[in-house]
PDB file of N, CA and C in Angstrom:
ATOM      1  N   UNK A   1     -78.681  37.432  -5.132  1.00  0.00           N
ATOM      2  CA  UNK A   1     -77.686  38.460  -4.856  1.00  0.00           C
ATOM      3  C   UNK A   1     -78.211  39.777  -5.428  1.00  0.00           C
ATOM      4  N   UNK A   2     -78.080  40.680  -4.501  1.00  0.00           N
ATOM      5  CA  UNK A   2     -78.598  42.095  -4.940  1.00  0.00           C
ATOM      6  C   UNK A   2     -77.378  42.691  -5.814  1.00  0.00           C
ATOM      7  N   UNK A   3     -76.119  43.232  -5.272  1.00  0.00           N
ATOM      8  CA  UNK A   3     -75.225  43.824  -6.079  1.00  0.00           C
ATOM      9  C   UNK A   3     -74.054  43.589  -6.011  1.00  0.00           C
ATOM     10  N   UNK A   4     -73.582  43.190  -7.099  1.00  0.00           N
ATOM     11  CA  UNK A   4     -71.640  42.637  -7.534  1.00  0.00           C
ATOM     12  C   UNK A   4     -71.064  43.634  -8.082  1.00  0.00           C
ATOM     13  N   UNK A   5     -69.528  43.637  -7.477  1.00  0.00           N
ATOM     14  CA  UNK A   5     -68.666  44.311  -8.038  1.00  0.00           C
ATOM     15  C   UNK A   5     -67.666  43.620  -9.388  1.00  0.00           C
ATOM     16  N   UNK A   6     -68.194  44.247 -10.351  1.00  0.00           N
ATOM     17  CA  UNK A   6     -66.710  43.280 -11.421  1.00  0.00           C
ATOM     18  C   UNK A   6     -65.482  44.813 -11.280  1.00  0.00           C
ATOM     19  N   UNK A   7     -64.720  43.952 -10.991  1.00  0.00           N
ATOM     20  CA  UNK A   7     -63.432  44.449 -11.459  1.00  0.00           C
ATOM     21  C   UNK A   7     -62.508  43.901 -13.022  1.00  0.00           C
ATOM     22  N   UNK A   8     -62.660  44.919 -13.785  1.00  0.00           N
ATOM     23  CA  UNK A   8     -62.305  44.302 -15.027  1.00  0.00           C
ATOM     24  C   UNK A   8     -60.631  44.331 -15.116  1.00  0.00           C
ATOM     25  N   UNK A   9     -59.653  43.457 -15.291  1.00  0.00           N
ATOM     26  CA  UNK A   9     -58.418  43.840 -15.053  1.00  0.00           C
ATOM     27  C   UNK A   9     -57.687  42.981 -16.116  1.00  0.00           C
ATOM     28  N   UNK A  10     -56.805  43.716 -17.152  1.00  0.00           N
ATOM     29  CA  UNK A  10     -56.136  43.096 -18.375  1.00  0.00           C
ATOM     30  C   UNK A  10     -54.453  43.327 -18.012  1.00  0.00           C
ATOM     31  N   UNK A  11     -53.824  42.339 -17.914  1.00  0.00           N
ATOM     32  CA  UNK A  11     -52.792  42.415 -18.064  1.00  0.00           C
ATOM     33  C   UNK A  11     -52.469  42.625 -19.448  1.00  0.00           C
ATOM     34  N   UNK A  12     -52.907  42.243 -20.273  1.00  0.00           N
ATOM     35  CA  UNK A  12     -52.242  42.493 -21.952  1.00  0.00           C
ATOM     36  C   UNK A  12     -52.385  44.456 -22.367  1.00  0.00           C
ATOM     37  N   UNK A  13     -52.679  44.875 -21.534  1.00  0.00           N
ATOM     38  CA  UNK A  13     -52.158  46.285 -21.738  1.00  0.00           C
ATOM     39  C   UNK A  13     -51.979  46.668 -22.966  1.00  0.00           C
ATOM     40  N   UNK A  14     -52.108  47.311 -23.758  1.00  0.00           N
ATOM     41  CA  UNK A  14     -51.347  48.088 -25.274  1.00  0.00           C
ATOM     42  C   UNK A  14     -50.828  49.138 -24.990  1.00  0.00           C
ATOM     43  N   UNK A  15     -50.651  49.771 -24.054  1.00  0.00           N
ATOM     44  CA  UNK A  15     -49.979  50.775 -23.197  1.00  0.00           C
ATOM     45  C   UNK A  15     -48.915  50.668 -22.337  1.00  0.00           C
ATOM     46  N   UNK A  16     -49.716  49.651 -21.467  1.00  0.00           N
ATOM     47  CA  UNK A  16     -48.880  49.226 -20.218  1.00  0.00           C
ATOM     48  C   UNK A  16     -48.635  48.085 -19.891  1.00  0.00           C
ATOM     49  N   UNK A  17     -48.263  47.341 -20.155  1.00  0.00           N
ATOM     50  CA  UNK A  17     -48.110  45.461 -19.642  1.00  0.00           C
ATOM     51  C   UNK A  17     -48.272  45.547 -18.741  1.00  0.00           C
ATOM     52  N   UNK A  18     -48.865  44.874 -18.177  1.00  0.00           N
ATOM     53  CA  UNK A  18     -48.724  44.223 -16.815  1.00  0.00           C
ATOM     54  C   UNK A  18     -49.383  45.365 -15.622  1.00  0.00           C
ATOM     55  N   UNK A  19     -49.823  46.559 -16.150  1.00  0.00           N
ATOM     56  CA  UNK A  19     -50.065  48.050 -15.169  1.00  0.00           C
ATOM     57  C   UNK A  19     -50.900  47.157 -14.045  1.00  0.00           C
ATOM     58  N   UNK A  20     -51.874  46.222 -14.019  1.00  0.00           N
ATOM     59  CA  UNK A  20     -52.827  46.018 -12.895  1.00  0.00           C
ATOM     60  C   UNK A  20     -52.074  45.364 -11.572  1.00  0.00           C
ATOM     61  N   UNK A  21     -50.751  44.912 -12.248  1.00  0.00           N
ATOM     62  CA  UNK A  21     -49.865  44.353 -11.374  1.00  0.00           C
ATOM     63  C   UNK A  21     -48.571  45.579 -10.908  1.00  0.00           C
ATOM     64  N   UNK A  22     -48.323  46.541 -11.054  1.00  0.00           N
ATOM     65  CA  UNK A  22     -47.249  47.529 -11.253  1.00  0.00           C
ATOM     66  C   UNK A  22     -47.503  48.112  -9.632  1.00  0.00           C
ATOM     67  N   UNK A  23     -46.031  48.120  -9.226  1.00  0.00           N
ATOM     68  CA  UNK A  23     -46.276  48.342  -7.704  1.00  0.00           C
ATOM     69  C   UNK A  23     -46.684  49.559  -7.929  1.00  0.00           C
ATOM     70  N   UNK A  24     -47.419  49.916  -6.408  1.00  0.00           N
ATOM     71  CA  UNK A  24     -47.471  51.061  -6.028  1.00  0.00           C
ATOM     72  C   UNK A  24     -48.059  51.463  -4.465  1.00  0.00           C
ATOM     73  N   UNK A  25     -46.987  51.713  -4.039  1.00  0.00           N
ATOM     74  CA  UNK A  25     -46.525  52.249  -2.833  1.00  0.00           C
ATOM     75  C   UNK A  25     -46.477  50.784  -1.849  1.00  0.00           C
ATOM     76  N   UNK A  26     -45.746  49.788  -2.394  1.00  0.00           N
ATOM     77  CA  UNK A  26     -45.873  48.654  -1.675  1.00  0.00           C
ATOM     78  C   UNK A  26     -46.756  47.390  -2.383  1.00  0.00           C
ATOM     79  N   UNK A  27     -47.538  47.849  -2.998  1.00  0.00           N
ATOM     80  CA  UNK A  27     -48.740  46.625  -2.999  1.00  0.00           C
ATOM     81  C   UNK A  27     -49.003  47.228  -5.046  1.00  0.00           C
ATOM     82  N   UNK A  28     -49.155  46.046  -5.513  1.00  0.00           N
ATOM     83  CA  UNK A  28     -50.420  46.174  -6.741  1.00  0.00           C
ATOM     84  C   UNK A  28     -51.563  46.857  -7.302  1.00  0.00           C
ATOM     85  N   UNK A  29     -51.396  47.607  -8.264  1.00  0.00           N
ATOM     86  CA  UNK A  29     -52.830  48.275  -8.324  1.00  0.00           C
ATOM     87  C   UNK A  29     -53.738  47.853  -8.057  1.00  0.00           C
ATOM     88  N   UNK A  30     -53.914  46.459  -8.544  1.00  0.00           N
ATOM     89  CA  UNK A  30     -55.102  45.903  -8.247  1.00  0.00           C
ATOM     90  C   UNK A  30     -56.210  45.759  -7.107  1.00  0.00           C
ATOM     91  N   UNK A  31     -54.679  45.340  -6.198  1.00  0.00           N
ATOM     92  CA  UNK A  31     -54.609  44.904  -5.079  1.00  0.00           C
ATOM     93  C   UNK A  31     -55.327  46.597  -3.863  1.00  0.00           C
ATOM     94  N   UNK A  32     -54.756  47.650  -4.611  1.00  0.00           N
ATOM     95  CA  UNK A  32     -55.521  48.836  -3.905  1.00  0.00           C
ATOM     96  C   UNK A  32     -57.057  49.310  -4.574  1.00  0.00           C
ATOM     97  N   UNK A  33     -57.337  49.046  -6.117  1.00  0.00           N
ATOM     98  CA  UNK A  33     -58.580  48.859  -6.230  1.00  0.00           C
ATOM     99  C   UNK A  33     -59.642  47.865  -5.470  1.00  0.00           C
ATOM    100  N   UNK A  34     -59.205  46.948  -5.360  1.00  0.00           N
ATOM    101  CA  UNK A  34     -59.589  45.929  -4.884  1.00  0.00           C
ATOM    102  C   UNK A  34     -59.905  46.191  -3.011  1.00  0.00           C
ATOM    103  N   UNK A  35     -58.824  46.405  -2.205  1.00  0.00           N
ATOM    104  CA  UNK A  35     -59.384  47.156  -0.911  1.00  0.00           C
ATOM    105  C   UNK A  35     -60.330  47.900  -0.954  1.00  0.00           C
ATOM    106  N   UNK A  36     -60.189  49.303  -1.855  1.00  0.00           N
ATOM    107  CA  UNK A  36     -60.905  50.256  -1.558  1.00  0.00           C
ATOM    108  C   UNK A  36     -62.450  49.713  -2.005  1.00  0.00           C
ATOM    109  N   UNK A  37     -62.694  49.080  -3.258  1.00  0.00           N
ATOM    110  CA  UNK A  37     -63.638  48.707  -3.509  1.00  0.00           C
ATOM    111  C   UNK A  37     -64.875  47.339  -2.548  1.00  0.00           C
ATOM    112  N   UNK A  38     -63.651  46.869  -1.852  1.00  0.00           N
ATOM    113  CA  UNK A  38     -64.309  45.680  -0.956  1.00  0.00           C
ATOM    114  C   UNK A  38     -64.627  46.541   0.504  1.00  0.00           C
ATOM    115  N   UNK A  39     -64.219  47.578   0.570  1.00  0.00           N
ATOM    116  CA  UNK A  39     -65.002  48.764   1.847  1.00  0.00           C
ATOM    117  C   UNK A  39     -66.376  49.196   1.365  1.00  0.00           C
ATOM    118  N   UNK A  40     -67.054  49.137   0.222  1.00  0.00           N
ATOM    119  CA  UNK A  40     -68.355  49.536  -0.234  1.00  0.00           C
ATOM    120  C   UNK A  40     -69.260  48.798   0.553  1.00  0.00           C
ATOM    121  N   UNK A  41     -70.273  49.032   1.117  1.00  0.00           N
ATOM    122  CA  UNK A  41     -71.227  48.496   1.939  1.00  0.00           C
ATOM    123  C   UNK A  41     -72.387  48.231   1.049  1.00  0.00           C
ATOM    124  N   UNK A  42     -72.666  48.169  -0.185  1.00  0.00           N
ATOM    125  CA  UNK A  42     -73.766  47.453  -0.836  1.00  0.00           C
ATOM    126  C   UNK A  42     -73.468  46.768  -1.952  1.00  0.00           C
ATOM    127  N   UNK A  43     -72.394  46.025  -1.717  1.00  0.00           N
ATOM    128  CA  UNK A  43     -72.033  45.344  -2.651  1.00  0.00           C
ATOM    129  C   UNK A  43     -71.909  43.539  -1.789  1.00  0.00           C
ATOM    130  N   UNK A  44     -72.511  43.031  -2.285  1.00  0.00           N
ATOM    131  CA  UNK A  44     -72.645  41.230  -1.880  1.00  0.00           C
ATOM    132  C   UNK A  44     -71.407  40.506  -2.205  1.00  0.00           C
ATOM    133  N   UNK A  45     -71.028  40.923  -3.060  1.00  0.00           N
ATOM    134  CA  UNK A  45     -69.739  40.355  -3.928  1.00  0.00           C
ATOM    135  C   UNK A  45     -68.776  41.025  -4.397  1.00  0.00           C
ATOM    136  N   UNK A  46     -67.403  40.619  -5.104  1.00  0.00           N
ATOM    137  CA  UNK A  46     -66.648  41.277  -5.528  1.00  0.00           C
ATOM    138  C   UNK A  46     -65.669  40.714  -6.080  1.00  0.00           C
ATOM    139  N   UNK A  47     -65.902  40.628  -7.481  1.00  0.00           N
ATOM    140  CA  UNK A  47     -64.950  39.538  -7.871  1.00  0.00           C
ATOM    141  C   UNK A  47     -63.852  40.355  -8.925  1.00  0.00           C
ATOM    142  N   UNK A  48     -62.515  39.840  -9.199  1.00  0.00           N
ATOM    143  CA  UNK A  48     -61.533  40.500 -10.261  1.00  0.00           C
ATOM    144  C   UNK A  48     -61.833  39.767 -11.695  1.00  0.00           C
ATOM    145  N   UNK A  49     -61.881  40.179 -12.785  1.00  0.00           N
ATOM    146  CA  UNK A  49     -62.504  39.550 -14.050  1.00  0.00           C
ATOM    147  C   UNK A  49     -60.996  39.600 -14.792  1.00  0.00           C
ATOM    148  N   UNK A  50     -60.064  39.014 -14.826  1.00  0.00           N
ATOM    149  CA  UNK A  50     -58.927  38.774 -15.192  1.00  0.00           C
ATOM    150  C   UNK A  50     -58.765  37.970 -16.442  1.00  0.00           C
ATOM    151  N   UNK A  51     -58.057  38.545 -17.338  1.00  0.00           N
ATOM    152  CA  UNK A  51     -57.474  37.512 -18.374  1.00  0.00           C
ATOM    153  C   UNK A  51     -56.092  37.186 -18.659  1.00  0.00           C
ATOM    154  N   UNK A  52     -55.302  36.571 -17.474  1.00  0.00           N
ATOM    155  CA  UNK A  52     -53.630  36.191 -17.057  1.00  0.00           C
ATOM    156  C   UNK A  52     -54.051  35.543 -15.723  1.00  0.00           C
ATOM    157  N   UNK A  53     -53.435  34.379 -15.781  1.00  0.00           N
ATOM    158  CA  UNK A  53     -53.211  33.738 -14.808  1.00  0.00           C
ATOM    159  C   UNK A  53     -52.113  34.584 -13.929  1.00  0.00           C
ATOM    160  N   UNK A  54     -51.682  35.080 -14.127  1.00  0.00           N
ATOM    161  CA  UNK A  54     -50.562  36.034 -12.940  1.00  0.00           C
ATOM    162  C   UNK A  54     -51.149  37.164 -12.295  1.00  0.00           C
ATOM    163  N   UNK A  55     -52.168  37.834 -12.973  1.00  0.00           N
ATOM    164  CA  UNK A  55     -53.362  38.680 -12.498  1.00  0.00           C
ATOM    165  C   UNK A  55     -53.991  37.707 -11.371  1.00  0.00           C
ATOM    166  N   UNK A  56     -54.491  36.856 -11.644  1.00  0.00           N
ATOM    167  CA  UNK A  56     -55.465  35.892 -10.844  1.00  0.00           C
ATOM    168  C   UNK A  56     -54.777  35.596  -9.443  1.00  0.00           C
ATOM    169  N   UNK A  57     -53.654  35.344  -9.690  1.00  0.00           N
ATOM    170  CA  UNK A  57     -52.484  34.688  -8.745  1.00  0.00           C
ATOM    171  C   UNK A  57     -52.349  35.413  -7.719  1.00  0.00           C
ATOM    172  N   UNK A  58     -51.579  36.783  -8.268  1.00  0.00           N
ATOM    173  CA  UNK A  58     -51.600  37.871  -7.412  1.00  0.00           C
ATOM    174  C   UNK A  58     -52.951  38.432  -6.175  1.00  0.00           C
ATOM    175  N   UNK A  59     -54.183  38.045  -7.105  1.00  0.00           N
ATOM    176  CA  UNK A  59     -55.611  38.923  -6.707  1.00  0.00           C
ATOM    177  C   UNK A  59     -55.606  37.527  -5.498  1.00  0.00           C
ATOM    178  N   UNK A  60     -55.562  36.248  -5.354  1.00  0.00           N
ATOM    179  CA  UNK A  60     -55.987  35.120  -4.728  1.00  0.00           C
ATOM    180  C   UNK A  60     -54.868  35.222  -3.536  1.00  0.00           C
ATOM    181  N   UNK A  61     -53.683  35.240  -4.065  1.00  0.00           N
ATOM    182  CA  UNK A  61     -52.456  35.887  -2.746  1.00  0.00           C
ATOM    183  C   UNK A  61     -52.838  36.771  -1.921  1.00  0.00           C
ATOM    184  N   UNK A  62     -53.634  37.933  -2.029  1.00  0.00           N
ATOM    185  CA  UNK A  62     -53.737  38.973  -1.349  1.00  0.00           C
ATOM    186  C   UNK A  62     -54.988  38.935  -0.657  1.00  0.00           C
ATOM    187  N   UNK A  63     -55.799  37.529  -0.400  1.00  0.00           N
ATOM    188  CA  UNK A  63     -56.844  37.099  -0.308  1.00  0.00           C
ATOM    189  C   UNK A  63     -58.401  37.618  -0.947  1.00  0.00           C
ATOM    190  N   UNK A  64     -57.961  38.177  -2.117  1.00  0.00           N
ATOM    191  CA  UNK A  64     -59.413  38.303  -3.270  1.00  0.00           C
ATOM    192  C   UNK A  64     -59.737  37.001  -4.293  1.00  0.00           C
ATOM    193  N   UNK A  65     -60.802  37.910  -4.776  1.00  0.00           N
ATOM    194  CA  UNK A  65     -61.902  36.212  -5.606  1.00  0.00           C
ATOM    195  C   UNK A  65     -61.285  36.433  -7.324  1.00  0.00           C
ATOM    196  N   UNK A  66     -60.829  36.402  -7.960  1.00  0.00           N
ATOM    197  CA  UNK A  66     -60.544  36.344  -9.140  1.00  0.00           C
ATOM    198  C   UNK A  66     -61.364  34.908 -10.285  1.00  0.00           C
ATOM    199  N   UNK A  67     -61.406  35.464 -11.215  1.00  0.00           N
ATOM    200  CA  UNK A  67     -61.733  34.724 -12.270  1.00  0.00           C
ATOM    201  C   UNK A  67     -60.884  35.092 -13.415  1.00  0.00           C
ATOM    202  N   UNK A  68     -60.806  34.141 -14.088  1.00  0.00           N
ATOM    203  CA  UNK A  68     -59.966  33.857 -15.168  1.00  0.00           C
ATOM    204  C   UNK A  68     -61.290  34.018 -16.621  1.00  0.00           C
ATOM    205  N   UNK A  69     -61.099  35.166 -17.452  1.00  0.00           N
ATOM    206  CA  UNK A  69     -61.559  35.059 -18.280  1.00  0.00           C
ATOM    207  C   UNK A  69     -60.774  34.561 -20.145  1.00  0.00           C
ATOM    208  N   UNK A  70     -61.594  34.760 -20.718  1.00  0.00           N
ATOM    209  CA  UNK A  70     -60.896  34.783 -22.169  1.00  0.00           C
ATOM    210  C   UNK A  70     -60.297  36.257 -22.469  1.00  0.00           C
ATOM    211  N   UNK A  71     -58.904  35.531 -22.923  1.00  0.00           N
ATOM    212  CA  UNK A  71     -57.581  36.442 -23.549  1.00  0.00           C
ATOM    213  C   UNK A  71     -58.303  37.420 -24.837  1.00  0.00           C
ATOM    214  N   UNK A  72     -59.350  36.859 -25.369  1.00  0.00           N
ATOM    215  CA  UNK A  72     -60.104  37.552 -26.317  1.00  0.00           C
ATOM    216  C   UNK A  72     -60.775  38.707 -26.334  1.00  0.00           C
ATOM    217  N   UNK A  73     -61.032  38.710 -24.902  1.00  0.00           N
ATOM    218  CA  UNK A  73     -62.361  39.321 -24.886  1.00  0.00           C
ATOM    219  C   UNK A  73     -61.658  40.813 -25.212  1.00  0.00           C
ATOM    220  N   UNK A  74     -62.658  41.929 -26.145  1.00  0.00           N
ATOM    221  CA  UNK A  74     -61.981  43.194 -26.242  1.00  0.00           C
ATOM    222  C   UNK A  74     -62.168  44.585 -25.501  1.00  0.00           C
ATOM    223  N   UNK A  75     -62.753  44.151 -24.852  1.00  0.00           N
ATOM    224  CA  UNK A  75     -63.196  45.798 -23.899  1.00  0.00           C
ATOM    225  C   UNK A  75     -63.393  44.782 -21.874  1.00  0.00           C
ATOM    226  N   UNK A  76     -63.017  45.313 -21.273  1.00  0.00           N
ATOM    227  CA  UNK A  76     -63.466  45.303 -20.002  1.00  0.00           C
ATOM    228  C   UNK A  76     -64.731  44.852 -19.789  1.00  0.00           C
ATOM    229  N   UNK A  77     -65.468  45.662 -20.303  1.00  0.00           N
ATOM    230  CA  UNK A  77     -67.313  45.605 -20.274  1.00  0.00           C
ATOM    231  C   UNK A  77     -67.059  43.575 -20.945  1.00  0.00           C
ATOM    232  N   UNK A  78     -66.772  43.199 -21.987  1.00  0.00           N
ATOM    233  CA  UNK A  78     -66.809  41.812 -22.204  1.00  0.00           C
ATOM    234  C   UNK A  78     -66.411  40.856 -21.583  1.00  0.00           C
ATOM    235  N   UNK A  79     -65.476  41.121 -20.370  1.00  0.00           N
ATOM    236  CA  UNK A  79     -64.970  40.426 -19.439  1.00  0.00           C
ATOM    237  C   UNK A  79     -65.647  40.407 -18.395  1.00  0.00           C
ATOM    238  N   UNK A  80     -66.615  41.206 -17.874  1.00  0.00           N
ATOM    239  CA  UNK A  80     -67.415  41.783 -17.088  1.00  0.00           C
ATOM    240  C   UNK A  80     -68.495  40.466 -17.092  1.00  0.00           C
ATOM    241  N   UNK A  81     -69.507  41.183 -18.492  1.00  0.00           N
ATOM    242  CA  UNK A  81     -70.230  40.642 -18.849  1.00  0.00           C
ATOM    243  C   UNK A  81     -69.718  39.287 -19.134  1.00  0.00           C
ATOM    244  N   UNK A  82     -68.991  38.160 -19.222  1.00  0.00           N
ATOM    245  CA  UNK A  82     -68.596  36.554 -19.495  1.00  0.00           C
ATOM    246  C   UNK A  82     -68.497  36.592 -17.784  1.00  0.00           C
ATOM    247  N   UNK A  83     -68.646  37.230 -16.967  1.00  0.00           N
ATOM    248  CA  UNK A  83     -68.239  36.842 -15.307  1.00  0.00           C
ATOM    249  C   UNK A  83     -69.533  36.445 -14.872  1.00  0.00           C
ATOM    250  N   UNK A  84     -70.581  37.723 -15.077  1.00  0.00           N
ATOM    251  CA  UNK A  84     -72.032  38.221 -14.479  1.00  0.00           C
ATOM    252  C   UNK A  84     -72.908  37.363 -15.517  1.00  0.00           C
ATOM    253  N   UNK A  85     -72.850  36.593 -16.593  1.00  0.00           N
ATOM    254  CA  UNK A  85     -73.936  36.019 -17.346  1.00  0.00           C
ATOM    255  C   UNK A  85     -74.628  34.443 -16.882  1.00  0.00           C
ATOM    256  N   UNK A  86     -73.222  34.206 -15.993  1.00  0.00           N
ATOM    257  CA  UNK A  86     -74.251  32.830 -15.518  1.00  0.00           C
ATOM    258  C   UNK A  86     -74.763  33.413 -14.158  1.00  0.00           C
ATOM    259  N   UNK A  87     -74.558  34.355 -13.521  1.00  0.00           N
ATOM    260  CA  UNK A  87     -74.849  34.501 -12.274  1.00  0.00           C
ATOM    261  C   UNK A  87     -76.358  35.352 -12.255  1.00  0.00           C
ATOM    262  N   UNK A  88     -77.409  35.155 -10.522  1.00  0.00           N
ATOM    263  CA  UNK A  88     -78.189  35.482 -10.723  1.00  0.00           C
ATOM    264  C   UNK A  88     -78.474  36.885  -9.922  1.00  0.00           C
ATOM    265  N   UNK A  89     -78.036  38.157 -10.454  1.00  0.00           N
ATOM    266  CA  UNK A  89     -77.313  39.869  -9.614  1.00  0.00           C
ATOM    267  C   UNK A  89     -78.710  40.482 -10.334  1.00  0.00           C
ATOM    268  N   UNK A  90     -79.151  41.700  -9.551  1.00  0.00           N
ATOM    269  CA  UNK A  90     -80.193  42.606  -9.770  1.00  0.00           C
ATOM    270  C   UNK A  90     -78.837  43.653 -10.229  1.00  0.00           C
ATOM    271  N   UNK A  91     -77.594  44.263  -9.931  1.00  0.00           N
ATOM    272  CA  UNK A  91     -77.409  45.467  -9.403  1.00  0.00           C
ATOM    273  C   UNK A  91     -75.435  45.023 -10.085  1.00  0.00           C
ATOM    274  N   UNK A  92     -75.206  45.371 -11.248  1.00  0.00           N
ATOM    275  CA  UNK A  92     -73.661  45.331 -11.161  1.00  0.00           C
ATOM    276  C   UNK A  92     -73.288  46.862 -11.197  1.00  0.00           C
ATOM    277  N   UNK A  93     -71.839  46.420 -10.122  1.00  0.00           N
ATOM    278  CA  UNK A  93     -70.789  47.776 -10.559  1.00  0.00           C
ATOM    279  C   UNK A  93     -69.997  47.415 -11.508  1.00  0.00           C
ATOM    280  N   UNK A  94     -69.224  48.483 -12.184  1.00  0.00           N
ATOM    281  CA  UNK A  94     -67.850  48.007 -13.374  1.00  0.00           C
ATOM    282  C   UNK A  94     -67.070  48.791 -12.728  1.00  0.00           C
ATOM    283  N   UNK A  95     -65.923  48.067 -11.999  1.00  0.00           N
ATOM    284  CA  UNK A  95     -64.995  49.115 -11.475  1.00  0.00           C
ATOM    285  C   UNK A  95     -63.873  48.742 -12.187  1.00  0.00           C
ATOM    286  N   UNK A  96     -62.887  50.117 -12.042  1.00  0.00           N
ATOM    287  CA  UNK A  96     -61.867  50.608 -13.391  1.00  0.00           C
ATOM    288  C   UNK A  96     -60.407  49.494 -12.447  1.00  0.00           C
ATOM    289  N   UNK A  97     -59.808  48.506 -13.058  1.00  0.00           N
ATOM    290  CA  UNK A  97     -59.182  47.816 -12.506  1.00  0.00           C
ATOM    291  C   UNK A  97     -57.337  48.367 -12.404  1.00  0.00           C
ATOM    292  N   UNK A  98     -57.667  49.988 -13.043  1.00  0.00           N
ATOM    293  CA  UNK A  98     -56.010  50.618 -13.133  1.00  0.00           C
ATOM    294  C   UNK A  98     -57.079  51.810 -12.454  1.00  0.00           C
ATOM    295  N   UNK A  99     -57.659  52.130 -11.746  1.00  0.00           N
ATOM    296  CA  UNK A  99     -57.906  52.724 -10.361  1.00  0.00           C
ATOM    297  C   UNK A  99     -58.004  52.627  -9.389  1.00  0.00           C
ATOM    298  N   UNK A 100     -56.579  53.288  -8.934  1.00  0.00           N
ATOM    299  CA  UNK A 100     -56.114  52.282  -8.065  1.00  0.00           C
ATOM    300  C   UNK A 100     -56.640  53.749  -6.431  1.00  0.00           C
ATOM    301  N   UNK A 101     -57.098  54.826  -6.695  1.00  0.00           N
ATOM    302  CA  UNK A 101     -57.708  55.763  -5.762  1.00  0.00           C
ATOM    303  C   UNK A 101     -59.358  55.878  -5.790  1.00  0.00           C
ATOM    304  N   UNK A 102     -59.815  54.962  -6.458  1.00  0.00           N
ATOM    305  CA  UNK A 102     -61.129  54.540  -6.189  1.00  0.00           C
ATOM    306  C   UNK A 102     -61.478  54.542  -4.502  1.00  0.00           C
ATOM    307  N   UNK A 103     -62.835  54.951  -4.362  1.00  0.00           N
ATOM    308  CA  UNK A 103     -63.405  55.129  -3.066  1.00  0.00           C
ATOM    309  C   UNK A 103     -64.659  54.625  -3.062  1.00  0.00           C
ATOM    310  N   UNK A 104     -64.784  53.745  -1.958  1.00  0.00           N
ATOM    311  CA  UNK A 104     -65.506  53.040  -1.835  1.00  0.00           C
ATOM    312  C   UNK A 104     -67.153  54.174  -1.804  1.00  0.00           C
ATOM    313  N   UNK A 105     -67.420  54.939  -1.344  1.00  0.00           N
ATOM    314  CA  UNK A 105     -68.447  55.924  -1.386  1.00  0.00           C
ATOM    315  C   UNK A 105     -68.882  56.196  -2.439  1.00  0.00           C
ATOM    316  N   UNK A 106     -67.828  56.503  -3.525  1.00  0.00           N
ATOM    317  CA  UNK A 106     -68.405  56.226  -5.102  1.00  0.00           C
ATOM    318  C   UNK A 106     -69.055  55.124  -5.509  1.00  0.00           C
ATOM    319  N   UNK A 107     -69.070  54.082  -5.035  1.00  0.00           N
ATOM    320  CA  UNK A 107     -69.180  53.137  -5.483  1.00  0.00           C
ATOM    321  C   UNK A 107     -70.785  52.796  -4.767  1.00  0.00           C
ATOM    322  N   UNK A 108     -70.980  53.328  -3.376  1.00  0.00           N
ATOM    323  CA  UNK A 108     -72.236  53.543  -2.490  1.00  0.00           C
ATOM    324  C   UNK A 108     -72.626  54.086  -2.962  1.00  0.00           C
ATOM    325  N   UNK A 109     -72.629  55.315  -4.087  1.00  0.00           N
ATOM    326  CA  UNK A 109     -73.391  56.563  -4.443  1.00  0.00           C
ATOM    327  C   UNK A 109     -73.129  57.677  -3.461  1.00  0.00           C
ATOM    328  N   UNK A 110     -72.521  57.370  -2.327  1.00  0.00           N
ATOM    329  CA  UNK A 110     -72.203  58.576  -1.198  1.00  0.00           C
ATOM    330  C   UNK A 110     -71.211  59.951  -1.165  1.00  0.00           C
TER     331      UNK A 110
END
């Protein structure tokens, strides 16, 4: 695989509970990071790096790939990295999982 998208997404919030799930305009943040980011044309993959099974739930309902990481982990980047360490990627993105106006062209370099 040339290049994966992690989407790092925490429901345990210290701000916001639950923000990756918080409607907006109909649908889940996630759920609009997640579109805009699966329109990128050099990306092989694209998975949600989740630590809540209700994150996961939601991302698999809306037909995305979720993984279930550890509740531990403390930064995004560590959830990321526990997704991408068994896998064999030349090329990761880290996309922001409470950006929810992400564009896929950013993500191309375009």
């Amino acid at each position: 695989m040339d290049a994966i998208g992690i989407i790092p997404a925490r429901y345990a919030s210290t701000r916001f509970e639950g923000k990756v799930l918080a409607d907006l305009c109909g649908k889940p943040v996630i759920q609009h990071v997640y579109e805009k980011a699966k329109q990128a044309k050099l990306l092989d993959d694209l998975i949600v790096a989740c630590d809540d099974e209700r994150v996961k739930k939601v991302v698999q309902e809306f037909g995305g790939k979720a993984i279930l990481t550890s509740p531990d982990q403390p930064t995004g980047t560590d959830r990321l990295t526990e997704v991408v360490n068994p896998l064999d990627v030349k090329v990761i993105v880290n996309i922001q999982g409470d950006e929810p106006f992400v564009q896929s062209t950013m993500i191309d370099g375009g």
